[in-house]
N, C-alpha and C. Protein backbone atom coordinates (compact mmCIF):
# COMPACT_ATOMS: atom_id res chain seq x y z
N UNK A 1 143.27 158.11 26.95
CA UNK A 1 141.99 157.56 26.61
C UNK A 1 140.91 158.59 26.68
N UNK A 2 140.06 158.18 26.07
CA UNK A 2 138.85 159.30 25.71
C UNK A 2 137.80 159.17 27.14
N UNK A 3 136.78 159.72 27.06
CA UNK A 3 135.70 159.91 28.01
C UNK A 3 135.60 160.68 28.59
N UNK A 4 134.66 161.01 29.60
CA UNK A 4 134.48 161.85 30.98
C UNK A 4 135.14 161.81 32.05
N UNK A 5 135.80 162.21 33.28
CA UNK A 5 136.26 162.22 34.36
C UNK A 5 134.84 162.14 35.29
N UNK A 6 134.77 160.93 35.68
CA UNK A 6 133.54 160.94 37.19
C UNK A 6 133.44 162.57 37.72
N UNK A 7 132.02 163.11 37.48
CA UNK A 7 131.48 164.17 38.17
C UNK A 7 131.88 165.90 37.07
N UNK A 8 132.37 165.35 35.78
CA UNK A 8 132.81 167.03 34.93
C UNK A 8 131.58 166.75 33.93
N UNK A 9 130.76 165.84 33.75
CA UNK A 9 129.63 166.48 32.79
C UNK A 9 127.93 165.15 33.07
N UNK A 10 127.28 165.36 32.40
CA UNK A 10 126.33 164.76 32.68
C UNK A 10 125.72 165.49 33.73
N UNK A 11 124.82 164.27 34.41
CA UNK A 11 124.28 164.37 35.65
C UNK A 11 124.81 163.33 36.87
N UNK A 12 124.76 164.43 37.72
CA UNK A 12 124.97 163.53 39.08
C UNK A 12 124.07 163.46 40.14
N UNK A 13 124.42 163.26 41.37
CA UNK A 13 123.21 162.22 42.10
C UNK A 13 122.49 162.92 41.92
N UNK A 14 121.34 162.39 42.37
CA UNK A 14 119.44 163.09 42.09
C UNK A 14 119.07 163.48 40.79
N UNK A 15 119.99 163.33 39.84
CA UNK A 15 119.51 163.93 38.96
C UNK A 15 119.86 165.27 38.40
N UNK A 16 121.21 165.59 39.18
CA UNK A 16 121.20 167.75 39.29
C UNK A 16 122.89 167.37 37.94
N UNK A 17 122.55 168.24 37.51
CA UNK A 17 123.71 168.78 36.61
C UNK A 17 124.82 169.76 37.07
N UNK A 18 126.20 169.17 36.98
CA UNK A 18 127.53 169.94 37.29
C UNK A 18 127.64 170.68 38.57
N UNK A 19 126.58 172.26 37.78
CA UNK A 19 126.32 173.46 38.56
C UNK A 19 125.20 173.02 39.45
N UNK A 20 124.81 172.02 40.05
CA UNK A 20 123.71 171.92 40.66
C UNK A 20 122.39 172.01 40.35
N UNK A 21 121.95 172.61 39.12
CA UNK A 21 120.60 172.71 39.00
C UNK A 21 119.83 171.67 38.62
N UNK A 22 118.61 171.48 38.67
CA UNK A 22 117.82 170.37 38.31
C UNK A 22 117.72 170.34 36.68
N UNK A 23 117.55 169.22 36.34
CA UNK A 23 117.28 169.29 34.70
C UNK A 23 116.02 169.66 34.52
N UNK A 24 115.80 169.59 33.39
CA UNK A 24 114.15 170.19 32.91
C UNK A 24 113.14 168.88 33.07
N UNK A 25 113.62 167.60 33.02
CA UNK A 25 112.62 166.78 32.58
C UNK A 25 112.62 166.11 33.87
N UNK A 26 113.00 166.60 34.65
CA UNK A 26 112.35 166.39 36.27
C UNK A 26 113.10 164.83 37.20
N UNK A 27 114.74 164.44 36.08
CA UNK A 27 115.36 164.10 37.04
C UNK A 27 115.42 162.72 35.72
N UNK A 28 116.68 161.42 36.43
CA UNK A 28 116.88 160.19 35.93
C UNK A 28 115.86 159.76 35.86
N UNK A 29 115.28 158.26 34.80
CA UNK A 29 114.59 157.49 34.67
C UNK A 29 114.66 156.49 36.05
N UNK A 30 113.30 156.33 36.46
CA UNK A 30 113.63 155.94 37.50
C UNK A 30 113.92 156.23 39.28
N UNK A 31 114.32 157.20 39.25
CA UNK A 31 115.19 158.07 40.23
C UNK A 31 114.29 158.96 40.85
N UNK A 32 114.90 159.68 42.11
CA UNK A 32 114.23 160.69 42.31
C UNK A 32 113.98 162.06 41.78
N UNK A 33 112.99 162.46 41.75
CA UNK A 33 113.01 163.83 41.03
C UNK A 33 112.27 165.07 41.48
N UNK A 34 112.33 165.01 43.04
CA UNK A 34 111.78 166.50 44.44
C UNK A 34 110.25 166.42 43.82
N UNK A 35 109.54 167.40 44.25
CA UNK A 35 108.38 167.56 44.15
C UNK A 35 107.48 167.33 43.15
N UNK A 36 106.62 166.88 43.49
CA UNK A 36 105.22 166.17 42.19
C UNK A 36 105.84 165.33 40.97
N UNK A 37 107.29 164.66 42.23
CA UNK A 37 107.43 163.61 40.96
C UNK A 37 106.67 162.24 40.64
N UNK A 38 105.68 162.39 41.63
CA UNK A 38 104.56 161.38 41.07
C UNK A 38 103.66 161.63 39.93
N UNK A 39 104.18 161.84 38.74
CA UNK A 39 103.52 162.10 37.48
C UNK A 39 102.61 160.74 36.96
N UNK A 40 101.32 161.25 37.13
CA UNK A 40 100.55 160.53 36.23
C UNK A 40 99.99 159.60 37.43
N UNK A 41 100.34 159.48 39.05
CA UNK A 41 99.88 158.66 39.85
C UNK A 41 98.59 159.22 40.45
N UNK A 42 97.47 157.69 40.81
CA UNK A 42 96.43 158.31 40.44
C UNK A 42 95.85 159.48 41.73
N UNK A 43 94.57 160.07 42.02
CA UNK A 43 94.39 160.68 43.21
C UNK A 43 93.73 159.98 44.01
N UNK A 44 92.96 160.09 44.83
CA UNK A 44 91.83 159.52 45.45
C UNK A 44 92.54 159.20 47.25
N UNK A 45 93.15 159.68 47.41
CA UNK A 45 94.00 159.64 48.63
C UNK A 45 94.69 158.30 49.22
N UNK A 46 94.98 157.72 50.14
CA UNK A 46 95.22 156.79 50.82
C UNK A 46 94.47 155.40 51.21
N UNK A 47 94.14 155.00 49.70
CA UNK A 47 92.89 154.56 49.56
C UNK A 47 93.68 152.96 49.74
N UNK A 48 93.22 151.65 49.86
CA UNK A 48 93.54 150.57 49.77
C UNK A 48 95.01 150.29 48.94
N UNK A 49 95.88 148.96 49.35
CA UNK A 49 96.87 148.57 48.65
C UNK A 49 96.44 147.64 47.78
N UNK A 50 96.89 148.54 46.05
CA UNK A 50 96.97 148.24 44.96
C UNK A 50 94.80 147.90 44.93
N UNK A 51 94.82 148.64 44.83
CA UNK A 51 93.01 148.37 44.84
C UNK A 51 92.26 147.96 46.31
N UNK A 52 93.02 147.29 46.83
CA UNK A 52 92.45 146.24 47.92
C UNK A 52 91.51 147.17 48.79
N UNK A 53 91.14 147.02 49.94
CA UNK A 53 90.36 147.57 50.61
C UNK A 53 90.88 148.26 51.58
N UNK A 54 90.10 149.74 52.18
CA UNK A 54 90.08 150.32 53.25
C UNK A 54 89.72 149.80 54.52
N UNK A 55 90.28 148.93 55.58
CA UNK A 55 90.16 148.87 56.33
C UNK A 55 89.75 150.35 57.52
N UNK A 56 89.17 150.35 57.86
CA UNK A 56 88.44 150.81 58.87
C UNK A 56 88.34 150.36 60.30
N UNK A 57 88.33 151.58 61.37
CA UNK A 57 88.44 150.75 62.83
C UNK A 57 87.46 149.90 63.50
N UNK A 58 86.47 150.10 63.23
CA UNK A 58 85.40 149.35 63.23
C UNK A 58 85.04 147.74 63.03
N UNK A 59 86.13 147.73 61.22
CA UNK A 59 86.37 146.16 61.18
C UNK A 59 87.61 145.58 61.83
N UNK A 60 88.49 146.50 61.77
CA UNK A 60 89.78 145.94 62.15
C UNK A 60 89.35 145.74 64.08
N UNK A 61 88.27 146.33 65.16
CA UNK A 61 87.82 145.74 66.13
C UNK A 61 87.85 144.49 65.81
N UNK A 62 86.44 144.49 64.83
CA UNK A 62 85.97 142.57 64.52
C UNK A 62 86.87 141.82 64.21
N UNK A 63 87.86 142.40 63.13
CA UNK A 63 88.78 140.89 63.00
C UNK A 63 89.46 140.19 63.98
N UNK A 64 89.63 142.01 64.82
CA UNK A 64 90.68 141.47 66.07
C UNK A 64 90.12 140.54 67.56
N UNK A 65 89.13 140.80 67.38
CA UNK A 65 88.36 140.25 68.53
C UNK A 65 88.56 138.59 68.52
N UNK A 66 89.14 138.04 69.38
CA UNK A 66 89.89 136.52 69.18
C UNK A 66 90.77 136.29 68.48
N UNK A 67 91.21 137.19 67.86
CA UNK A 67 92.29 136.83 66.48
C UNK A 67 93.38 135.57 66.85
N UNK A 68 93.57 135.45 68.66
CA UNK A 68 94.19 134.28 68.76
C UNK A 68 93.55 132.80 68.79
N UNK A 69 92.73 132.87 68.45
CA UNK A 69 91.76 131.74 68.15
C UNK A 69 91.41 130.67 67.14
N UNK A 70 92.17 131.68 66.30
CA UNK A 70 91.93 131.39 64.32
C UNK A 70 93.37 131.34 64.45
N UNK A 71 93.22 130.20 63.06
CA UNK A 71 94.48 130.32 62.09
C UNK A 71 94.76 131.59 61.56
N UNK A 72 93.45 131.95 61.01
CA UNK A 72 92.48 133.32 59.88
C UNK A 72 92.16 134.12 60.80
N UNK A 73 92.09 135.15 61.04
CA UNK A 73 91.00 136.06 61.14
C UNK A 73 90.22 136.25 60.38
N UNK A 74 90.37 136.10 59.18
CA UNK A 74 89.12 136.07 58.06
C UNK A 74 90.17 135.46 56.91
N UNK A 75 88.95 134.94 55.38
CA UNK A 75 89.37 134.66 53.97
C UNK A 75 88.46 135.92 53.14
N UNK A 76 89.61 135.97 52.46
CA UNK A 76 88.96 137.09 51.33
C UNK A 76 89.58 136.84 49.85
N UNK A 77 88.74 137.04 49.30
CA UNK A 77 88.87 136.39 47.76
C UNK A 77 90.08 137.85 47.03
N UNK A 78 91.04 136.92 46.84
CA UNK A 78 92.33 137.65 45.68
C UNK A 78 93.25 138.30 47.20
N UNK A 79 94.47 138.32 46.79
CA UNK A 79 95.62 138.85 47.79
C UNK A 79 95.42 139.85 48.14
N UNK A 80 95.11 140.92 47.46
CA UNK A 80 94.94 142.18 47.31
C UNK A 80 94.04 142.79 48.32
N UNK A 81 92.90 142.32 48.09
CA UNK A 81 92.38 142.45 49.54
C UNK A 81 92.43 142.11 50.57
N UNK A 82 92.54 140.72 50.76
CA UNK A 82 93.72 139.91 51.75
C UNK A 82 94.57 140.99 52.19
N UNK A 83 95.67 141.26 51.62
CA UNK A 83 96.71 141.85 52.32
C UNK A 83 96.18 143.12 52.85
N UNK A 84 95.30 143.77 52.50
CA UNK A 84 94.94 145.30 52.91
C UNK A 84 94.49 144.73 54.42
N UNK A 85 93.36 144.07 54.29
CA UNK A 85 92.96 143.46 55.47
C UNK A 85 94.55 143.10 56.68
N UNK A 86 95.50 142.44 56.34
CA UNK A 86 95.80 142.14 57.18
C UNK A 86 96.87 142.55 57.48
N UNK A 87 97.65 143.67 56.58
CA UNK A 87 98.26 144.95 56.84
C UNK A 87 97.35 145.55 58.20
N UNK A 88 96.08 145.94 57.63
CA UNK A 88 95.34 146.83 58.63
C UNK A 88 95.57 146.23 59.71
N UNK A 89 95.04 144.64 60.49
CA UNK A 89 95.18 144.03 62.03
C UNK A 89 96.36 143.63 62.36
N UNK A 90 97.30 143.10 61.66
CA UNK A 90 98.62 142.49 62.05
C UNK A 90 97.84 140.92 62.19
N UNK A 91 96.81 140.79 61.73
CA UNK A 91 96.85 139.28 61.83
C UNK A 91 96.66 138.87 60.75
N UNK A 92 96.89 136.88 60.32
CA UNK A 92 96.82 136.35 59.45
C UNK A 92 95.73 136.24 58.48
N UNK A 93 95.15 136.70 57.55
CA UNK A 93 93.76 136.39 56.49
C UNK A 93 94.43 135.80 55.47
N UNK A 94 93.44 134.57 55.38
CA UNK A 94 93.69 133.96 53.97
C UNK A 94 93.28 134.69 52.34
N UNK A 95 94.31 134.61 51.50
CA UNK A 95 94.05 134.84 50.46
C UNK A 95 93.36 133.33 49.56
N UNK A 96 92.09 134.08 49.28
CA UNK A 96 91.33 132.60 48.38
C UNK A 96 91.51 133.07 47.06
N UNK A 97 92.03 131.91 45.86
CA UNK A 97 91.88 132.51 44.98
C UNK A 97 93.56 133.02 44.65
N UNK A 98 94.12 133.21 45.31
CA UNK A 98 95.92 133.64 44.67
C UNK A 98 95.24 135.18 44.63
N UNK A 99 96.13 135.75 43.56
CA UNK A 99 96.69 137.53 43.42
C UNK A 99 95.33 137.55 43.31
N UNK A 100 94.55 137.55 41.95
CA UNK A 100 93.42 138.27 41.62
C UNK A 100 92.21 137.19 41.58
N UNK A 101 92.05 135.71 42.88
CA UNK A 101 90.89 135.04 42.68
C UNK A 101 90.92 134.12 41.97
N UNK A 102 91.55 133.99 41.12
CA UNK A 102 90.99 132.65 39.78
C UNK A 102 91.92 131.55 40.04
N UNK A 103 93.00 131.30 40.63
CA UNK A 103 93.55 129.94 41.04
C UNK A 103 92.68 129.31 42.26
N UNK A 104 92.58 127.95 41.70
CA UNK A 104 92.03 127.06 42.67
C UNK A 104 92.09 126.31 43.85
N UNK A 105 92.65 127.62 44.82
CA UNK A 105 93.13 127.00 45.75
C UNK A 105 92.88 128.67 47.31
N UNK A 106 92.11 127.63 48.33
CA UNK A 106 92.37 126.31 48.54
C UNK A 106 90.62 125.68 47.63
N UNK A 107 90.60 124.63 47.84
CA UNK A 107 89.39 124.09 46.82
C UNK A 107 88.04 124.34 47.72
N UNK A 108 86.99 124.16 47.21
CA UNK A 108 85.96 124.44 48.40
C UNK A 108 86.11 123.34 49.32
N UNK A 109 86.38 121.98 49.34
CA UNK A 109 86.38 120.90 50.04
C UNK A 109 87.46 121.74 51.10
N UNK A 110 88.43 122.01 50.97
CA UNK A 110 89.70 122.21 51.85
C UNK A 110 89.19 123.41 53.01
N UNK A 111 88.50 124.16 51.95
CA UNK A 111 87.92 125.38 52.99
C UNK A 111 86.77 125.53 54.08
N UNK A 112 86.05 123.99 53.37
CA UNK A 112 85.03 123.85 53.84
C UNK A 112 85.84 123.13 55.33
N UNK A 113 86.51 122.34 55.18
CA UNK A 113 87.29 121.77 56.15
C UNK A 113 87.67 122.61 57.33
N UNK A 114 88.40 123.76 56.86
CA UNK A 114 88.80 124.87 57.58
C UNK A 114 87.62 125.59 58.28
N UNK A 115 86.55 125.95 57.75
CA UNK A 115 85.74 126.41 58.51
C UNK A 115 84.89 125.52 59.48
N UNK A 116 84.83 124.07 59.12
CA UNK A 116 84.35 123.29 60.13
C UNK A 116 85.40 122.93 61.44
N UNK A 117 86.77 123.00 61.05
CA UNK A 117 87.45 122.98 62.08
C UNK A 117 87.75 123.90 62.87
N UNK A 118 86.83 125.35 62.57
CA UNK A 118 87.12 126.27 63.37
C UNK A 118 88.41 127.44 62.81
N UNK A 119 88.50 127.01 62.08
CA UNK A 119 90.10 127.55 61.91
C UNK A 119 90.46 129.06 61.03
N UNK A 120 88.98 129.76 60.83
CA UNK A 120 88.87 130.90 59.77
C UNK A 120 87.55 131.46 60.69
N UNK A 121 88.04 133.10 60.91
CA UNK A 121 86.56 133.57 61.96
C UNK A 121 85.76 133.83 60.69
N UNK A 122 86.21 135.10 60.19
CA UNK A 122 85.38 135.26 59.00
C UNK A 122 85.56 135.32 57.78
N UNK A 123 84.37 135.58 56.79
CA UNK A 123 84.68 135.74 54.97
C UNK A 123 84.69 136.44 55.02
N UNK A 124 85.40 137.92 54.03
CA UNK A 124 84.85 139.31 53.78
C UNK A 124 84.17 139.13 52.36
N UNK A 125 83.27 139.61 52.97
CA UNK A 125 82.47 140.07 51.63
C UNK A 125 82.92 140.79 50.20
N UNK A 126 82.03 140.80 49.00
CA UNK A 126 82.86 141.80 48.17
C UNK A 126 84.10 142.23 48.02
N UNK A 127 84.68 140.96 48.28
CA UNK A 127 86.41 141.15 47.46
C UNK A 127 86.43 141.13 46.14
N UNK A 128 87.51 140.54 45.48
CA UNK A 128 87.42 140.32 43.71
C UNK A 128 86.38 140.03 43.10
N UNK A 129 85.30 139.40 43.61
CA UNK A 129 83.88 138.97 43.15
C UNK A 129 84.64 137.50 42.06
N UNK A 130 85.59 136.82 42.19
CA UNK A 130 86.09 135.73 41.95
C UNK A 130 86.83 135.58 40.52
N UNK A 131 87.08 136.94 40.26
CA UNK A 131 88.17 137.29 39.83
C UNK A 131 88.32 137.39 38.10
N UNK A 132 88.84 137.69 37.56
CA UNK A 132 88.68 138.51 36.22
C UNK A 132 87.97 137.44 35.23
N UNK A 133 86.66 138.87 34.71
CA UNK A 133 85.89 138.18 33.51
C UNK A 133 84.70 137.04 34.21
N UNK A 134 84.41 137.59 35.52
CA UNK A 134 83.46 136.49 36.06
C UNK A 134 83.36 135.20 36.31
N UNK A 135 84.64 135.00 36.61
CA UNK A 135 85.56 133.22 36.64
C UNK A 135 84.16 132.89 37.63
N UNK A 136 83.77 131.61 36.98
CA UNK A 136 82.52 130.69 37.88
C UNK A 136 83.57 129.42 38.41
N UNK A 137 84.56 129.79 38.63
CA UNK A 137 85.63 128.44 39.45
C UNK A 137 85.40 128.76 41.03
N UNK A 138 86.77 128.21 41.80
CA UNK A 138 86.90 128.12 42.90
C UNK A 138 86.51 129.24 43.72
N UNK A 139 86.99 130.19 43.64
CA UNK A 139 86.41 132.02 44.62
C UNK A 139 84.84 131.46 44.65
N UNK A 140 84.59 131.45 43.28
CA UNK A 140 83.34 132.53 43.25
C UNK A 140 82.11 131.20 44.10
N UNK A 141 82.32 129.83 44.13
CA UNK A 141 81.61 128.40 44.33
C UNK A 141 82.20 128.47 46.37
N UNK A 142 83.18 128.92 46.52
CA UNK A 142 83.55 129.27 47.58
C UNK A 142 82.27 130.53 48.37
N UNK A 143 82.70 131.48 47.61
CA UNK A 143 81.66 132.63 48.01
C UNK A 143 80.29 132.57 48.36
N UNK A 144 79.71 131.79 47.05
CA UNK A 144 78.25 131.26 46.86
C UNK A 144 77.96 130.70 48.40
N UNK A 145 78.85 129.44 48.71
CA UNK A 145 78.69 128.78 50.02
C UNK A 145 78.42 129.21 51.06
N UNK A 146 79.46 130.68 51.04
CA UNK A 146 79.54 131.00 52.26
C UNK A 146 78.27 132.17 52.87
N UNK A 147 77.58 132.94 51.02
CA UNK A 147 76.91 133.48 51.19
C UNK A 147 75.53 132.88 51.78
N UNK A 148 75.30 131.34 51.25
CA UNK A 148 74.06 130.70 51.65
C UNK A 148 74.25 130.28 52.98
N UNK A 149 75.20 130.01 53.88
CA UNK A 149 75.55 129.33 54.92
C UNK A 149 75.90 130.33 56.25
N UNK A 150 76.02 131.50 56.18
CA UNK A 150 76.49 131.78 57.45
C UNK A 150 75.99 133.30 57.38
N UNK A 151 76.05 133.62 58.60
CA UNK A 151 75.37 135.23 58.74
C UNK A 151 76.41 136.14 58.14
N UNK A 152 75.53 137.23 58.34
CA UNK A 152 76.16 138.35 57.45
C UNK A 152 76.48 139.47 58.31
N UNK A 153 77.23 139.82 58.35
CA UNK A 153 77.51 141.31 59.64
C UNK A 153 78.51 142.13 58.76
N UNK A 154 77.42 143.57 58.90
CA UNK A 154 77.78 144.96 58.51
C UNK A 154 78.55 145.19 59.20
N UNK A 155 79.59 146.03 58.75
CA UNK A 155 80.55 146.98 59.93
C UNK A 155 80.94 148.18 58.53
N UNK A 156 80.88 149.26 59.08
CA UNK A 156 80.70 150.57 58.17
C UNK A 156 80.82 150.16 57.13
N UNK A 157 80.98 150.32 55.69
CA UNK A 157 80.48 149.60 54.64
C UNK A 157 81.04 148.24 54.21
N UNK A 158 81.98 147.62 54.79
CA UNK A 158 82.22 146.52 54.60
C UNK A 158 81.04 145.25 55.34
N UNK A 159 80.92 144.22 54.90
CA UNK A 159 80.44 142.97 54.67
C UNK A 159 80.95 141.84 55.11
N UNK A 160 80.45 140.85 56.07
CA UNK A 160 81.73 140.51 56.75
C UNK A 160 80.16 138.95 56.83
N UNK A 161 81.21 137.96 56.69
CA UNK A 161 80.10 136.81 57.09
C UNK A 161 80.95 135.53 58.54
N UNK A 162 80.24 135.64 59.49
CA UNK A 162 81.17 134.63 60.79
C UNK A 162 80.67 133.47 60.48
N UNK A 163 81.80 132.58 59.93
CA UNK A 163 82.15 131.82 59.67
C UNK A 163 81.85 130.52 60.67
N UNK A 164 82.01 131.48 62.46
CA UNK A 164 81.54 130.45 63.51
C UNK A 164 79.85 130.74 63.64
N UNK A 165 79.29 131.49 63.05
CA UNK A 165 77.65 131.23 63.07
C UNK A 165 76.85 131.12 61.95
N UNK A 166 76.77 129.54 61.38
CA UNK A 166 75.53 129.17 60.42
C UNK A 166 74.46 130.05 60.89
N UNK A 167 73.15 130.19 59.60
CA UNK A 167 72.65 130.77 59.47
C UNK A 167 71.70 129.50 59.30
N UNK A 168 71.77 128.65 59.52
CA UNK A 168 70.92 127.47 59.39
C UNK A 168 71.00 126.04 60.92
């Protein structure tokens, strides 16, 4: 029968040919391919997951401060920031809004619930801004609320509103 014998032509693991050398086009589709095989990935260093935010020690203090207290340590509009946030503390933040904000959930009634029961310390500020194309749904009627209703606390450039102190 016709073909190759496993390992007499092509490429094998990593990408290296026969004699060992690397190919020219910097390895399999897919695969590894040694140094600066991050082609085309962007710069800006160690910046947030998938966009989300830089947590900082400063906030990650605040979230943590009671974190056993809350369901939440905080809600932040779209996952994305959500998860950066709670990568950074190891504690739970709600994602409002799903991946990128625009699903309706949880509804403002539900959240409003949650914050009267205590159960969310804070909002972060300036997440998705309620999510692609200026969705005026759930995030953004959520946000509005929380911006008219409760104080606002700086911590290095993030925006943070406690949820346990009306502003009224």
């Amino acid at each position: 029968g016709g073909g190759t014998a496993p390992g007499a032509g092509g490429t094998g693991q990593n990408g290296q040919t026969p004699n060992g050398q690397n190919r020219q086009n910097g390895g399999p589709a897919g695969g590894p391919s040694g140094e600066g095989g991050r082609v085309g990935a962007g710069g800006g260093g160690m910046g947030g997951l998938l966009n989300g935010a830089e947590v900082g020690d400063e906030a990650k203090k605040l979230l943590e401060t009671d974190a056993d207290a809350y369901t939440w340590v905080a809600a932040s509009v779209g996952s994305q920031n959500a998860a950066s946030y709670q990568l950074g503390t190891g504690d739970p933040v709600m994602a409002i809004g799903g991946f990128n904000g625009t699903d309706p959930s949880p509804t403002p009634a539900q959240f409003k619930k949650y914050v009267a029961d205590g159960r969310i310390h804070y909002f972060i500020g300036g997440g998705a801004g309620g999510g692609m194309g200026g969705d005026s749904g759930t995030a953004s009627r959520i946000t509005s609320w929380v911006e008219a209703n409760f104080k606002e606390v700086t911590v290095g450039s993030a925006t943070f509103y406690d949820l346990t102190s009306p502003t009224a």
